[in-house]
N, C-alpha and C. Protein backbone atom coordinates (compact mmCIF):
# COMPACT_ATOMS: atom_id res chain seq x y z
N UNK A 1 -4.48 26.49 7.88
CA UNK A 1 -4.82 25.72 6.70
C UNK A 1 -4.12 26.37 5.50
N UNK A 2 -3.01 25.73 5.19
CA UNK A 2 -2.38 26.34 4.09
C UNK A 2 -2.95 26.24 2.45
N UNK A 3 -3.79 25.28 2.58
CA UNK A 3 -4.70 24.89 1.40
C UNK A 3 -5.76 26.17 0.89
N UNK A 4 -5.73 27.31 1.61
CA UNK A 4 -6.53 28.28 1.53
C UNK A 4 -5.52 29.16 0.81
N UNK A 5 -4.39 29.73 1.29
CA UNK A 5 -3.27 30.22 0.74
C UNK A 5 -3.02 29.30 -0.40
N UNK A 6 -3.12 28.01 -0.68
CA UNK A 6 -2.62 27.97 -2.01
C UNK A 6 -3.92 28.01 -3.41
N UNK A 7 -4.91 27.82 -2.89
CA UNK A 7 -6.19 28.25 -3.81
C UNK A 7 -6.08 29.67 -3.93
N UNK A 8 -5.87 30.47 -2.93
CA UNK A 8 -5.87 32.12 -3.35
C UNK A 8 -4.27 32.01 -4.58
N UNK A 9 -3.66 31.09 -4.32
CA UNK A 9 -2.60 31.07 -5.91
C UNK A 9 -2.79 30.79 -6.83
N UNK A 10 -4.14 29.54 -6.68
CA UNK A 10 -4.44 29.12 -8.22
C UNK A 10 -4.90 29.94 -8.95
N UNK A 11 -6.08 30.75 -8.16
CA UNK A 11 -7.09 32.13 -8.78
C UNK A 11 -6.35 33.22 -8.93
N UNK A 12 -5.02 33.23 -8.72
CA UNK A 12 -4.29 34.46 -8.99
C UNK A 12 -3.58 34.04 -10.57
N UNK A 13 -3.21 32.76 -10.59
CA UNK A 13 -2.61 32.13 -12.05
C UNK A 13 -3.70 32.49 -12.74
N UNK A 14 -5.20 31.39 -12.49
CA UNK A 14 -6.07 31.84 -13.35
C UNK A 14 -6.11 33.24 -14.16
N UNK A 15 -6.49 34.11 -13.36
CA UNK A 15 -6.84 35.61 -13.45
C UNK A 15 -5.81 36.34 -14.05
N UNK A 16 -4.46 35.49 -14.43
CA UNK A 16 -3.47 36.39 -15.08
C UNK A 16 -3.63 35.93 -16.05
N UNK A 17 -4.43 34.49 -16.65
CA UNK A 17 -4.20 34.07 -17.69
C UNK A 17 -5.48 34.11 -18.71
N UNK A 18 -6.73 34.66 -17.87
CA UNK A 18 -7.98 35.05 -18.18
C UNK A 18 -7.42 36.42 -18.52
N UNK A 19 -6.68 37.29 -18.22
CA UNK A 19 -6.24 38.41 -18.75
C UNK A 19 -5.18 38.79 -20.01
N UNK A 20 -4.48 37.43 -19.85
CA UNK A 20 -3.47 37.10 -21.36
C UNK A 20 -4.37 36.63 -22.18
N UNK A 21 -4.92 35.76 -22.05
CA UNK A 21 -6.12 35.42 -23.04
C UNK A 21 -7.38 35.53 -23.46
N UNK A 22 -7.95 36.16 -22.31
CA UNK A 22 -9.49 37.08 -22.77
C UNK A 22 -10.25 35.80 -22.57
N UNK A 23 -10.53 35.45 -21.57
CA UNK A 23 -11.37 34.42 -21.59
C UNK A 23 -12.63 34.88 -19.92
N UNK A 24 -13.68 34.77 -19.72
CA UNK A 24 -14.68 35.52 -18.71
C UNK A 24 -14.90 34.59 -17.65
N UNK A 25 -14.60 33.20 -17.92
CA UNK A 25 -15.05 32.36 -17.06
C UNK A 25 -14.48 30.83 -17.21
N UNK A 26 -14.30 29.93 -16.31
CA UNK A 26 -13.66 28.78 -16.36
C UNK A 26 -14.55 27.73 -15.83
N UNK A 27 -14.97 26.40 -16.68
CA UNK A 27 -16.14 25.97 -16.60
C UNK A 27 -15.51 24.39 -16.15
N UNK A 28 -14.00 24.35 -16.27
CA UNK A 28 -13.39 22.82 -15.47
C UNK A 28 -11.78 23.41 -15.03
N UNK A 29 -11.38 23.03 -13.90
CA UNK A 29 -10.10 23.45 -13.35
C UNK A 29 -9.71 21.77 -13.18
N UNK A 30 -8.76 21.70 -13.65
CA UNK A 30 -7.93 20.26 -13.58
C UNK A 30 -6.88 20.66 -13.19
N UNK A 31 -6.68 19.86 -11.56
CA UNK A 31 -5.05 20.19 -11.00
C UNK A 31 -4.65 18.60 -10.36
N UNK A 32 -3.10 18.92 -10.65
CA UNK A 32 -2.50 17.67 -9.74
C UNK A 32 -1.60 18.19 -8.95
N UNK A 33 -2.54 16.98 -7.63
CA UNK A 33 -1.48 17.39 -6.50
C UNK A 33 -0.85 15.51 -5.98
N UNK A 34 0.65 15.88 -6.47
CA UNK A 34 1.43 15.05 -6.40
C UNK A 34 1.43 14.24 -4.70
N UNK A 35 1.72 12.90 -4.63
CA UNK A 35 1.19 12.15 -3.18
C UNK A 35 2.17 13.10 -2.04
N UNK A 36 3.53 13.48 -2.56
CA UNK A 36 4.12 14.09 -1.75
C UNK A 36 4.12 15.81 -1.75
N UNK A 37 3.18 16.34 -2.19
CA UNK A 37 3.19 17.54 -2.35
C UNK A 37 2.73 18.03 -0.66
N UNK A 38 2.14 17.55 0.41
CA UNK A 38 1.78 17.88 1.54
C UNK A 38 0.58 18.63 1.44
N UNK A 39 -0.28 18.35 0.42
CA UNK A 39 -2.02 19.06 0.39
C UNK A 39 -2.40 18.26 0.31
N UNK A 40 -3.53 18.47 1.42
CA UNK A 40 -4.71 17.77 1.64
C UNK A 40 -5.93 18.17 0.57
N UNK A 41 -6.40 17.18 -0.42
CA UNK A 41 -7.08 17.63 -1.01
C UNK A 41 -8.19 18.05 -1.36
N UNK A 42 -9.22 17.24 0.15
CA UNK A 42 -10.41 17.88 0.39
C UNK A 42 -10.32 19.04 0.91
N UNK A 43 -9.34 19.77 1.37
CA UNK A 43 -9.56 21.03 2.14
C UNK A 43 -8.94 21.93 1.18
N UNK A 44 -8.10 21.41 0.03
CA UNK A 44 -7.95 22.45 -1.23
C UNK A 44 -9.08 22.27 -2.16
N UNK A 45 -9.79 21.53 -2.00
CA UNK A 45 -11.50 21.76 -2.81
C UNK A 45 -12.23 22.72 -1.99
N UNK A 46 -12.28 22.13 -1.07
CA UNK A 46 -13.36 23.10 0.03
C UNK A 46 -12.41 24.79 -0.16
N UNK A 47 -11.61 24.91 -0.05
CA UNK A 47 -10.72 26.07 0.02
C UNK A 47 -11.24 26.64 -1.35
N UNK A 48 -10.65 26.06 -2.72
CA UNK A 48 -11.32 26.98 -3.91
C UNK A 48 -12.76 26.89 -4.14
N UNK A 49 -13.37 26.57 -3.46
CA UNK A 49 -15.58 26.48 -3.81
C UNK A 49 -15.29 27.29 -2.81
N UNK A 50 -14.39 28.14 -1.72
CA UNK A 50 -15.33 28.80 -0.87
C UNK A 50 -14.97 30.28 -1.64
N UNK A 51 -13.49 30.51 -2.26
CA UNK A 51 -13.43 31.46 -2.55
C UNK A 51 -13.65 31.95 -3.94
N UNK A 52 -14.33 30.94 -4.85
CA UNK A 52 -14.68 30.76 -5.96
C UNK A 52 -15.75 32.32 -6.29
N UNK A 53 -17.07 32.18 -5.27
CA UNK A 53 -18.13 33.03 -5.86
C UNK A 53 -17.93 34.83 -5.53
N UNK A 54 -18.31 34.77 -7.33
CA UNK A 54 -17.80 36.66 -7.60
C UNK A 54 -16.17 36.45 -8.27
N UNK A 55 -15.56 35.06 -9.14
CA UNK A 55 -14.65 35.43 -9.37
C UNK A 55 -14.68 34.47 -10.97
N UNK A 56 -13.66 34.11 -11.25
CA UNK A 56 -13.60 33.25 -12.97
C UNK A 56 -14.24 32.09 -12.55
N UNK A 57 -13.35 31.52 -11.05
CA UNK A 57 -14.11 29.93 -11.36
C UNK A 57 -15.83 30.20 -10.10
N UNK A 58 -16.22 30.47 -10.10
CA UNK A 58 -17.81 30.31 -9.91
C UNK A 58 -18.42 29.70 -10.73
N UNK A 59 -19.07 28.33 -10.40
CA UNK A 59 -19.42 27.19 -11.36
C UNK A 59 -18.59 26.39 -11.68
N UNK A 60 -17.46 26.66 -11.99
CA UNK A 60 -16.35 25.82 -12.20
C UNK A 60 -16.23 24.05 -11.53
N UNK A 61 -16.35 23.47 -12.42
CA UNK A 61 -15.62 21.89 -12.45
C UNK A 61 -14.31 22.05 -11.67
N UNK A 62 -14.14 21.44 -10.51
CA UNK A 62 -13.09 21.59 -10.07
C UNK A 62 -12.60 19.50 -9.88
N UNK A 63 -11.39 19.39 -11.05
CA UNK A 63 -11.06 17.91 -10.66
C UNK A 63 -9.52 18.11 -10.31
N UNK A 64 -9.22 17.12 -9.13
CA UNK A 64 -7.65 17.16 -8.53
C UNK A 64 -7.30 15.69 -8.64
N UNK A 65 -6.01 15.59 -9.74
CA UNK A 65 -5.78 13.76 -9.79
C UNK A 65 -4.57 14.22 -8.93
N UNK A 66 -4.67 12.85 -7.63
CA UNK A 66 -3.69 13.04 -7.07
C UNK A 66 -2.49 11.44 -7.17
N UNK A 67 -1.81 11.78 -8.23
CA UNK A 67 -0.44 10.52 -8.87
C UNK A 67 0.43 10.34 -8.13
N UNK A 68 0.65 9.41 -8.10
CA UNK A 68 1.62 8.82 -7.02
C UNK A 68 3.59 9.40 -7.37
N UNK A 69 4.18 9.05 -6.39
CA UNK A 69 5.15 10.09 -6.85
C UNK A 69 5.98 8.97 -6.90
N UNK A 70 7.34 9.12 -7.47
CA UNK A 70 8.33 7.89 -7.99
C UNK A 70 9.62 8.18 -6.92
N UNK A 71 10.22 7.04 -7.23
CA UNK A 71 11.37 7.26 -5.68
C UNK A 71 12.44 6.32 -6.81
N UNK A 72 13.69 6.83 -6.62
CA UNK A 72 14.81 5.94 -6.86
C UNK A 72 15.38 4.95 -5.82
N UNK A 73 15.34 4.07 -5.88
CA UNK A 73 16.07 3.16 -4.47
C UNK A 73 17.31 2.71 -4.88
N UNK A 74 18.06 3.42 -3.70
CA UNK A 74 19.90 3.22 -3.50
C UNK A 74 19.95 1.93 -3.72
N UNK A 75 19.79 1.03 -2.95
CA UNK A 75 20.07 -0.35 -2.81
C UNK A 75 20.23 -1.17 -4.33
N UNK A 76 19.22 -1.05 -4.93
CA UNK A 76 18.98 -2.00 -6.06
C UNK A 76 18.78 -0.65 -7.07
N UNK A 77 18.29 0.07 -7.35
CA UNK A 77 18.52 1.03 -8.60
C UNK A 77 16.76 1.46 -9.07
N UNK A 78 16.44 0.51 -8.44
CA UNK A 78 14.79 0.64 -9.11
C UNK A 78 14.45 1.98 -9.24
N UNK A 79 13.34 2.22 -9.95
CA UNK A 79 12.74 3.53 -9.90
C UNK A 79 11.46 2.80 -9.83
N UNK A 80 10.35 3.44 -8.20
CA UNK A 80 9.37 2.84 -8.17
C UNK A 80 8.53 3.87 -7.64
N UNK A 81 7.11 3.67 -7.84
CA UNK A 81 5.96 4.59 -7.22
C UNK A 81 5.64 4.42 -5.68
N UNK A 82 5.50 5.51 -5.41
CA UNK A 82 5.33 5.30 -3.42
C UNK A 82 4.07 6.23 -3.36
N UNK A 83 3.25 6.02 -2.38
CA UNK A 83 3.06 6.93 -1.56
C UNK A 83 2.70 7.83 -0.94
N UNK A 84 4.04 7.69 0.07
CA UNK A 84 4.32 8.68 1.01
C UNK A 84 6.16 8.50 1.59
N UNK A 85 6.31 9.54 1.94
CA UNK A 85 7.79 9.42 2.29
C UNK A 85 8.04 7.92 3.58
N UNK A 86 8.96 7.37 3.42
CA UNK A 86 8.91 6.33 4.08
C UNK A 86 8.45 5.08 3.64
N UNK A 87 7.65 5.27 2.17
CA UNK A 87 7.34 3.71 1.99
C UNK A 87 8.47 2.47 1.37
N UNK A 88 8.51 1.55 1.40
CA UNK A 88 9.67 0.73 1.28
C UNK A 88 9.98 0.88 -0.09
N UNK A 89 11.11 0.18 -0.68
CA UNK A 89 10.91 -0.35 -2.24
C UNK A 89 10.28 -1.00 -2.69
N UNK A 90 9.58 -1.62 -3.82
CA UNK A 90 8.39 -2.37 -3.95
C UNK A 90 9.64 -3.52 -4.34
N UNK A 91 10.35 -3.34 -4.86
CA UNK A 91 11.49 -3.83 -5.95
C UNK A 91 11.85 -5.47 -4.59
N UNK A 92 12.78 -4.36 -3.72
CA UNK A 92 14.14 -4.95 -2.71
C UNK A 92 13.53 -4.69 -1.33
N UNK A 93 12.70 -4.14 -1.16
CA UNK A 93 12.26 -3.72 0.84
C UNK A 93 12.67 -2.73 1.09
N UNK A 94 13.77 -1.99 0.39
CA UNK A 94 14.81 -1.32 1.29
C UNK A 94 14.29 -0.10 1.29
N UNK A 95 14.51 0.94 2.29
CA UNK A 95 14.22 2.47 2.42
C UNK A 95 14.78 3.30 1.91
N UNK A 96 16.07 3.23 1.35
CA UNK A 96 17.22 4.07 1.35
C UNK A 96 16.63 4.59 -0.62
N UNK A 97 15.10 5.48 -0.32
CA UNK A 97 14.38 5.92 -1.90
C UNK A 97 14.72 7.27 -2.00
N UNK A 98 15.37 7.70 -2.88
CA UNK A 98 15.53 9.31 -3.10
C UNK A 98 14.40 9.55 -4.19
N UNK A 99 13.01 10.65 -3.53
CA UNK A 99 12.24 10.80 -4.08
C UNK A 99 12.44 11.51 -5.50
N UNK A 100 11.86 11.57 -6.88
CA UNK A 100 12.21 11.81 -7.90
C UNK A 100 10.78 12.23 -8.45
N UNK A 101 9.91 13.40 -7.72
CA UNK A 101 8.88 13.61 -8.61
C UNK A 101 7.65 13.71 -7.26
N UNK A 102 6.67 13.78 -7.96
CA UNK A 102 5.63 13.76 -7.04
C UNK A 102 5.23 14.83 -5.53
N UNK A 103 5.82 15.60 -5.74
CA UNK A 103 5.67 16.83 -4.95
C UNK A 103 5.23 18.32 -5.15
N UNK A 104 4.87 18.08 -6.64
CA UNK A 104 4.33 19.15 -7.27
C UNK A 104 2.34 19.26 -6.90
N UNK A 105 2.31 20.59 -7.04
CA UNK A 105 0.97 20.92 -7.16
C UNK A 105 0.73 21.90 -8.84
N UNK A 106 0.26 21.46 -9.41
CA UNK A 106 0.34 22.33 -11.01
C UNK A 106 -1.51 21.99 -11.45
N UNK A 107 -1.78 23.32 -11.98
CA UNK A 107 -2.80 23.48 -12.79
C UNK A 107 -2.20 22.68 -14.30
N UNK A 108 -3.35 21.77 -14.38
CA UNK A 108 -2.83 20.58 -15.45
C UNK A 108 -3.78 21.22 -16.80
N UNK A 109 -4.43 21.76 -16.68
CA UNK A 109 -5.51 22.64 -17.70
C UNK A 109 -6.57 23.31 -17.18
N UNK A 110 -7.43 23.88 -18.04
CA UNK A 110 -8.23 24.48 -17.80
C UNK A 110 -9.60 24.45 -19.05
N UNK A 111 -10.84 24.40 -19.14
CA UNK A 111 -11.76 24.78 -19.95
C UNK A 111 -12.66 26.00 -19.47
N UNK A 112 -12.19 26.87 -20.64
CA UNK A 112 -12.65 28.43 -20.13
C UNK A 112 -14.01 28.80 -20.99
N UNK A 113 -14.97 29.97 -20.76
CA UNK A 113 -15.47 30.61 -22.27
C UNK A 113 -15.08 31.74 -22.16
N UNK A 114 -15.18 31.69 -23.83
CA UNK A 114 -14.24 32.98 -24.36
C UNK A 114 -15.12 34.27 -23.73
N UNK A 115 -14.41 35.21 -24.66
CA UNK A 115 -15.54 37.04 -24.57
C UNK A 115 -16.53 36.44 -25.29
């Protein structure tokens, strides 16, 4: 379950940035995980609530918007939202989409309290 390895990354961002900024605790974690990023996102929730308690986010609001990712299509030029790899053009039918986005996983904010 790689979703465990990547929550032990978010709490490592956190914790560097609770240390740049002096902040004790994080009371909403807002992340997006893009349609093509390859995380499953109930098991990256379940993954940060398990390793959450004894650290910043214990208690923590945890919300994940997961946005659809955009594809360029060869054929006709469109730039359209898909997905998953393989979905057609919405535009023309055609497959031939060079994905352009949507594969990211990023901490989109955070609401912390201070010292």
């Amino acid at each position: 379950m790689h979703e465990l390895s990547l929550a032990g990354g978010i709490l490592k961002i956190v914790e560097d940035t609770a240390r740049r900024d002096a902040f004790v605790r994080v009371t909403l974690l807002r992340l997006e995980a893009g349609a093509l990023a390859g995380v499953e996102v109930r098991a990256l929730r379940f993954a940060l609530e398990a390793i959450a308690p004894g650290t910043l986010l214990q208690g923590a609001r945890i919300e994940i918007d997961t946005p659809l990712a955009r594809a360029w299509c060869m054929p006709c030029g469109a730039t359209v939202d898909i997905k998953a790899r393989g979905d057609p053009c919405q535009r023309c039918g055609g497959y031939q989409l060079q994905p352009d986005g949507g594969s990211e996983l990023r901490i989109v904010d955070m609401m912390v309290e201070d010292i």
